[in-house]
N, C-alpha and C. Protein backbone atom coordinates (compact mmCIF):
# COMPACT_ATOMS: atom_id res chain seq x y z
N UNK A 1 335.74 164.73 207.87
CA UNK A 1 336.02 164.61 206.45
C UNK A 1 335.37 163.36 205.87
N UNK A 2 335.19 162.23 206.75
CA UNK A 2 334.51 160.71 206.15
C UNK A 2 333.63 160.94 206.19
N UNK A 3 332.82 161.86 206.56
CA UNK A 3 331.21 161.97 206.69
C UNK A 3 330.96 162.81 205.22
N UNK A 4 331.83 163.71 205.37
CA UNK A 4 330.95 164.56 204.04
C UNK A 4 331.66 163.87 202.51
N UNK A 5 332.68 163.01 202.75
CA UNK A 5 332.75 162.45 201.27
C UNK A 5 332.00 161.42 201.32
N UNK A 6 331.36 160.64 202.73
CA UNK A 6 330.27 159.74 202.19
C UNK A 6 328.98 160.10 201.96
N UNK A 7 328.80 161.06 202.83
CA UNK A 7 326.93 162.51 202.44
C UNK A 7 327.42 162.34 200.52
N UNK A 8 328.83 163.02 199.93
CA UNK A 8 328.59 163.61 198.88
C UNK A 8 328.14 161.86 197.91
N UNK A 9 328.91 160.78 198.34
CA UNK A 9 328.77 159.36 197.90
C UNK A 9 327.60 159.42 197.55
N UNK A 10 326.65 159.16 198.32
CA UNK A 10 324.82 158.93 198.65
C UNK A 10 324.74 159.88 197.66
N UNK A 11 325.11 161.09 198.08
CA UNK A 11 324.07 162.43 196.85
C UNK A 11 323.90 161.71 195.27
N UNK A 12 325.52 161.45 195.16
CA UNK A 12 325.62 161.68 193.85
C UNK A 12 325.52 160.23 193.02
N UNK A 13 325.20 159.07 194.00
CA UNK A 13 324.45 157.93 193.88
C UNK A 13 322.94 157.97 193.70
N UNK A 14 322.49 158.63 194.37
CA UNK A 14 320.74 159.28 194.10
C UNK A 14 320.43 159.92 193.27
N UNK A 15 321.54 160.55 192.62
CA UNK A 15 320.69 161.79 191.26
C UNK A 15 320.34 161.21 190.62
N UNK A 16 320.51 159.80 189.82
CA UNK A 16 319.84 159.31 188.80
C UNK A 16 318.64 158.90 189.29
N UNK A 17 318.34 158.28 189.99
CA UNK A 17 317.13 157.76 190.66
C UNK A 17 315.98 159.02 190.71
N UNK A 18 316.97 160.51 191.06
CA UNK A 18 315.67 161.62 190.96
C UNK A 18 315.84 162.46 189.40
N UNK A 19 316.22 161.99 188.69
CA UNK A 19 316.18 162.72 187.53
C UNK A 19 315.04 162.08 186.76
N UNK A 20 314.42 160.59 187.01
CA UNK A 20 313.15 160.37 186.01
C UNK A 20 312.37 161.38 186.58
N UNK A 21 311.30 161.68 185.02
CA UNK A 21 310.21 162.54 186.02
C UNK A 21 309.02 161.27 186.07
N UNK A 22 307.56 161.71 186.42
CA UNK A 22 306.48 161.27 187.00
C UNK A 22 305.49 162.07 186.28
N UNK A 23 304.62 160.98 185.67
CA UNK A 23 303.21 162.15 185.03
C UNK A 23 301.86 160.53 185.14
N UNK A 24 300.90 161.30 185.24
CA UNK A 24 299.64 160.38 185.13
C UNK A 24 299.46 160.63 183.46
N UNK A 25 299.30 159.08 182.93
CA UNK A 25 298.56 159.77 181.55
C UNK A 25 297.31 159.82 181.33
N UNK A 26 296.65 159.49 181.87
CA UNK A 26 295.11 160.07 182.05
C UNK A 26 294.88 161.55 182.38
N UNK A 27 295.94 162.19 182.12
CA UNK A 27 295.43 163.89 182.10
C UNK A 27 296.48 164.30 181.11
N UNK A 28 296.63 163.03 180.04
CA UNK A 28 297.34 163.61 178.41
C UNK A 28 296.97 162.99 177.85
N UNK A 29 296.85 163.56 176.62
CA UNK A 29 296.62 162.78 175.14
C UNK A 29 297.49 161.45 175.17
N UNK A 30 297.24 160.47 174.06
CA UNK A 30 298.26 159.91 173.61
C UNK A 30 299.54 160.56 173.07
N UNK A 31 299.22 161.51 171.91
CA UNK A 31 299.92 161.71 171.18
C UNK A 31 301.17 162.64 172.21
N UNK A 32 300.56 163.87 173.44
CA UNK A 32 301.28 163.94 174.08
C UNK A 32 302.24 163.02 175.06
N UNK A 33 301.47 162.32 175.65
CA UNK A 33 302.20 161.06 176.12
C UNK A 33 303.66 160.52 175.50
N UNK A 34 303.18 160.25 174.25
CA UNK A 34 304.20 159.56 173.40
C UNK A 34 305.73 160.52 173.34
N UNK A 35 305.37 161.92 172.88
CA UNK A 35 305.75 163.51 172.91
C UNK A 35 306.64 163.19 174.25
N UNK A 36 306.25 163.00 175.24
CA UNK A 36 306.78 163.64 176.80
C UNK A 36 307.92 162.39 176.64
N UNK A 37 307.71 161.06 176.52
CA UNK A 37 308.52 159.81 176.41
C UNK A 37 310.01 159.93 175.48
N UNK A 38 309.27 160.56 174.40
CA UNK A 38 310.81 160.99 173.03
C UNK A 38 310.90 162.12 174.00
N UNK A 39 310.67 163.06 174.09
CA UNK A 39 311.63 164.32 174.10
C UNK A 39 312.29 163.60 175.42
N UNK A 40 311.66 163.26 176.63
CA UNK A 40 312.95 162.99 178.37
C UNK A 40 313.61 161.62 177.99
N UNK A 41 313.47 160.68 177.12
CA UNK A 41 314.31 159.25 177.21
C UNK A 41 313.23 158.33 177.77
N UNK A 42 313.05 158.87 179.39
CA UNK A 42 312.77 157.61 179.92
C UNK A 42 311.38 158.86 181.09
N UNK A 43 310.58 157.98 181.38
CA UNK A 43 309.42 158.36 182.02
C UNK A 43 308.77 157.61 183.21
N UNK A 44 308.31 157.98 183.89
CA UNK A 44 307.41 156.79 184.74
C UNK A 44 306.49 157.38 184.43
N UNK A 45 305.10 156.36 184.23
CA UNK A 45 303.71 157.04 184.10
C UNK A 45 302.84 155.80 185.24
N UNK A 46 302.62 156.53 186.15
CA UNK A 46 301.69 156.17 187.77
C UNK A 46 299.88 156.74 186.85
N UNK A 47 298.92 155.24 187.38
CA UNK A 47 298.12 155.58 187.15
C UNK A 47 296.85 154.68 188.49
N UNK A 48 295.54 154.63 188.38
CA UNK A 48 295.08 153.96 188.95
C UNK A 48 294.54 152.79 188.08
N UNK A 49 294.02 151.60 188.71
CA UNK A 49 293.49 150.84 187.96
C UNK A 49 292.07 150.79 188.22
N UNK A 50 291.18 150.31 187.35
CA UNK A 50 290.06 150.47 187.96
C UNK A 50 289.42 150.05 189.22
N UNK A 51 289.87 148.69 189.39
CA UNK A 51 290.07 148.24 191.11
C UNK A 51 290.20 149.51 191.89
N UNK A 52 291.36 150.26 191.61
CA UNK A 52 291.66 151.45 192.84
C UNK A 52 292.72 150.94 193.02
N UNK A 53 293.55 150.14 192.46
CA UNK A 53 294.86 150.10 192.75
C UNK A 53 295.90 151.04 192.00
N UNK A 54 297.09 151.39 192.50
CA UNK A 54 297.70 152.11 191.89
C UNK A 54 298.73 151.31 190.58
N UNK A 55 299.41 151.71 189.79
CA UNK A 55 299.76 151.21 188.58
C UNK A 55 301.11 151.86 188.32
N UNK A 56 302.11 151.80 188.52
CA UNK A 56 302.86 152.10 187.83
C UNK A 56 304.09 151.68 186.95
N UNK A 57 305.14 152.14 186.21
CA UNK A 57 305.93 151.63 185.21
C UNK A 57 306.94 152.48 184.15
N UNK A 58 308.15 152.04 183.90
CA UNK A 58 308.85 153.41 183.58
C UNK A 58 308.54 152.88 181.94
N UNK A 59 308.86 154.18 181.28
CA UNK A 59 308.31 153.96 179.78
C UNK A 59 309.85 154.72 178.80
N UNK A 60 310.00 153.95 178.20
CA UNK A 60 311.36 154.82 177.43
C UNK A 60 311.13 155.11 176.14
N UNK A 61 312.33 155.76 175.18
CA UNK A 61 312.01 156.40 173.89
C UNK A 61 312.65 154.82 172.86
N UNK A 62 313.74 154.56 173.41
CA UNK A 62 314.36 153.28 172.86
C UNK A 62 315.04 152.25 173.74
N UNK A 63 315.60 150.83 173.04
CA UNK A 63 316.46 150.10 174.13
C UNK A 63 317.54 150.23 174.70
N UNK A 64 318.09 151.77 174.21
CA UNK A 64 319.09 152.28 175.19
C UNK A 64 318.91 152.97 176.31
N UNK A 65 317.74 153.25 177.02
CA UNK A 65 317.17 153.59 177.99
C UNK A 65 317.09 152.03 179.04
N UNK A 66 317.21 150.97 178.16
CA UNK A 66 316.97 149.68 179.06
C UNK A 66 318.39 149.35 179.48
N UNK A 67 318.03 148.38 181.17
CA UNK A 67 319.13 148.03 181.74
C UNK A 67 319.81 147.03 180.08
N UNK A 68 321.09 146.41 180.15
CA UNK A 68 321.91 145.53 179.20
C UNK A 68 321.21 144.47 179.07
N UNK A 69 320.48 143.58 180.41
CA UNK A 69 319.56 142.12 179.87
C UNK A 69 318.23 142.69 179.72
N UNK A 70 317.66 143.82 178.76
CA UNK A 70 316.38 144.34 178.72
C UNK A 70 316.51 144.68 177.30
N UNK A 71 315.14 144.73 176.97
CA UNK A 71 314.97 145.58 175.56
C UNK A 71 313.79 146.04 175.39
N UNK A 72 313.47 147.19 174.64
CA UNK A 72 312.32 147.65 174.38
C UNK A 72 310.90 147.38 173.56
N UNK A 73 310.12 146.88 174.43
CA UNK A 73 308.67 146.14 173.84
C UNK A 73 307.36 147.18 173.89
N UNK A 74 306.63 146.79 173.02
CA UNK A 74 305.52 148.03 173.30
C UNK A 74 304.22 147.30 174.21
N UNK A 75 303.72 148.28 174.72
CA UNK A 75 303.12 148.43 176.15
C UNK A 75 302.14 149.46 176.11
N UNK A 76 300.68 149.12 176.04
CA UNK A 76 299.34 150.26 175.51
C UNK A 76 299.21 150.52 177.39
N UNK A 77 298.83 152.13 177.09
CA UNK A 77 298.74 152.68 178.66
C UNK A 77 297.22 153.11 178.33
N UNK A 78 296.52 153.70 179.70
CA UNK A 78 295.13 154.49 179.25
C UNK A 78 295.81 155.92 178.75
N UNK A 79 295.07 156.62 178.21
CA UNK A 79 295.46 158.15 178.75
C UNK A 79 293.89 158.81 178.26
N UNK A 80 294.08 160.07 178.24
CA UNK A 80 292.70 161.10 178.37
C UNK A 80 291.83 161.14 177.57
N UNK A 81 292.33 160.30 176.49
CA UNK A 81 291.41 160.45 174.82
C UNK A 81 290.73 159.08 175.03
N UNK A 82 290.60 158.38 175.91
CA UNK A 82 289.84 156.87 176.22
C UNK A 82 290.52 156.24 174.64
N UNK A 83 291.47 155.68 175.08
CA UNK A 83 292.32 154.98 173.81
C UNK A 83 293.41 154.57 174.10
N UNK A 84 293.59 153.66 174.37
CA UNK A 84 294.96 152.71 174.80
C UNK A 84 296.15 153.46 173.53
N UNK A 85 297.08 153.73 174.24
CA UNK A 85 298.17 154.46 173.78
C UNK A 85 299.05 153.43 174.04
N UNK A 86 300.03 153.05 172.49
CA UNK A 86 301.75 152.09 172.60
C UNK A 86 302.72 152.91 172.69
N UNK A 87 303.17 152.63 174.11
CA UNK A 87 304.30 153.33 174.23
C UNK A 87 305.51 152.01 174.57
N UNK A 88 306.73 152.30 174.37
CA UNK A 88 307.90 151.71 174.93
C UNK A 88 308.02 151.43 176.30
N UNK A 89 308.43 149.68 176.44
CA UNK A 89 308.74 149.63 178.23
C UNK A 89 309.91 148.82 178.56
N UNK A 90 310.74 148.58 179.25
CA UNK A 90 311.81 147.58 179.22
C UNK A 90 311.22 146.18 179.33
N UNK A 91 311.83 145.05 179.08
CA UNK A 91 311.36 143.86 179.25
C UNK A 91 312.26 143.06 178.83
N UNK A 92 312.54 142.13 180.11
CA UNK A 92 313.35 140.99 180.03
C UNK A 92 313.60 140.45 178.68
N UNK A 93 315.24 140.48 178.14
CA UNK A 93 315.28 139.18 177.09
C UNK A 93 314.87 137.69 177.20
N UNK A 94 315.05 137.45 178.62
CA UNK A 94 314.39 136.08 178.72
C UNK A 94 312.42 135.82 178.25
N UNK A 95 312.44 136.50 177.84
CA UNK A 95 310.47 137.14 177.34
C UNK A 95 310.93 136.47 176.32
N UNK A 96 311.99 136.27 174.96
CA UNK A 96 312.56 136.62 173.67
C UNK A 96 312.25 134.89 173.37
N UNK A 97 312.20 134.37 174.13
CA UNK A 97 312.00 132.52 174.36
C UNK A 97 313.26 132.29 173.05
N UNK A 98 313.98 132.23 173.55
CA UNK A 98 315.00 132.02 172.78
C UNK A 98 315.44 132.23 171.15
N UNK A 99 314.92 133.45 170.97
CA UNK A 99 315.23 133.85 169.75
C UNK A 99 316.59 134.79 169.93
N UNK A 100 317.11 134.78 168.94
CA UNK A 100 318.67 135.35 168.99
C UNK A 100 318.54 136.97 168.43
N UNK A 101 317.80 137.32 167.62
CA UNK A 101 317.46 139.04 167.60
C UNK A 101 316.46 139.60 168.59
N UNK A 102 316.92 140.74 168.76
CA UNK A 102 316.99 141.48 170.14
C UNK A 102 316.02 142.67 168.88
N UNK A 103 314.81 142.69 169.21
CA UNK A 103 314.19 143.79 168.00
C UNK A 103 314.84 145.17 168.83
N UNK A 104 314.59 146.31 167.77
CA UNK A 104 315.21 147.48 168.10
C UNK A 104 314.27 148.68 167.80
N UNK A 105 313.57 148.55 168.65
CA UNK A 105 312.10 149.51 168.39
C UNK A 105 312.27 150.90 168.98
N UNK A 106 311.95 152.08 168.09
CA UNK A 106 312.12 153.32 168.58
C UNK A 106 310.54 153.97 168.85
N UNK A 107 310.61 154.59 169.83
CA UNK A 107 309.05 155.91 169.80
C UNK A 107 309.14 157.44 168.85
């Protein structure tokens, strides 16, 4: 019985972790990009860099997608139209250098 209420523990500790999805945006528009970010909340978009390193980063619709000491800043990605696309990313309030408004930016 301790085994399968701690199996069900783990499961149902992991679903959030597998509910972001995963997309490259270099095989979308911006405007889709932006599209895929509002309609799911929150996104990871994995890309390469030109080095050949890999890149990745979760992207949200607003700062309620961010942990409580985070808020939403904009963040240009590549994608398919060769055009740096602003999308939403979390980012430390300590970034804010001590300003007392917390901006409240939507996609």
């Amino acid at each position: 019985m301790k085994t399968i209420v701690a199996t069900l523990v783990f499961v149902i500790a992991a679903t959030p972790a597998l509910a972001i999805s995963r997309y490259n945006p270099l095989s979308m528009t911006c405007e889709k990009a932006r599209a895929t970010v509002h309609r799911q909340g929150a996104v990871i978009f994995r890309w390469t860099s030109p080095r050949g390193l890999p890149i990745y980063d979760r992207f949200v619709r607003n700062s309620g997608y961010c942990d409580v000491n985070q808020y939403a800043e904009w963040k240009n990605i590549p994608t398919r139209d060769d055009r740096t696309c602003p999308v939403l990313n979390c980012q430390s309030i300590d970034n804010l250098d001590g300003t007392f408004i917390i901006p409240n930016r939507r996609l």
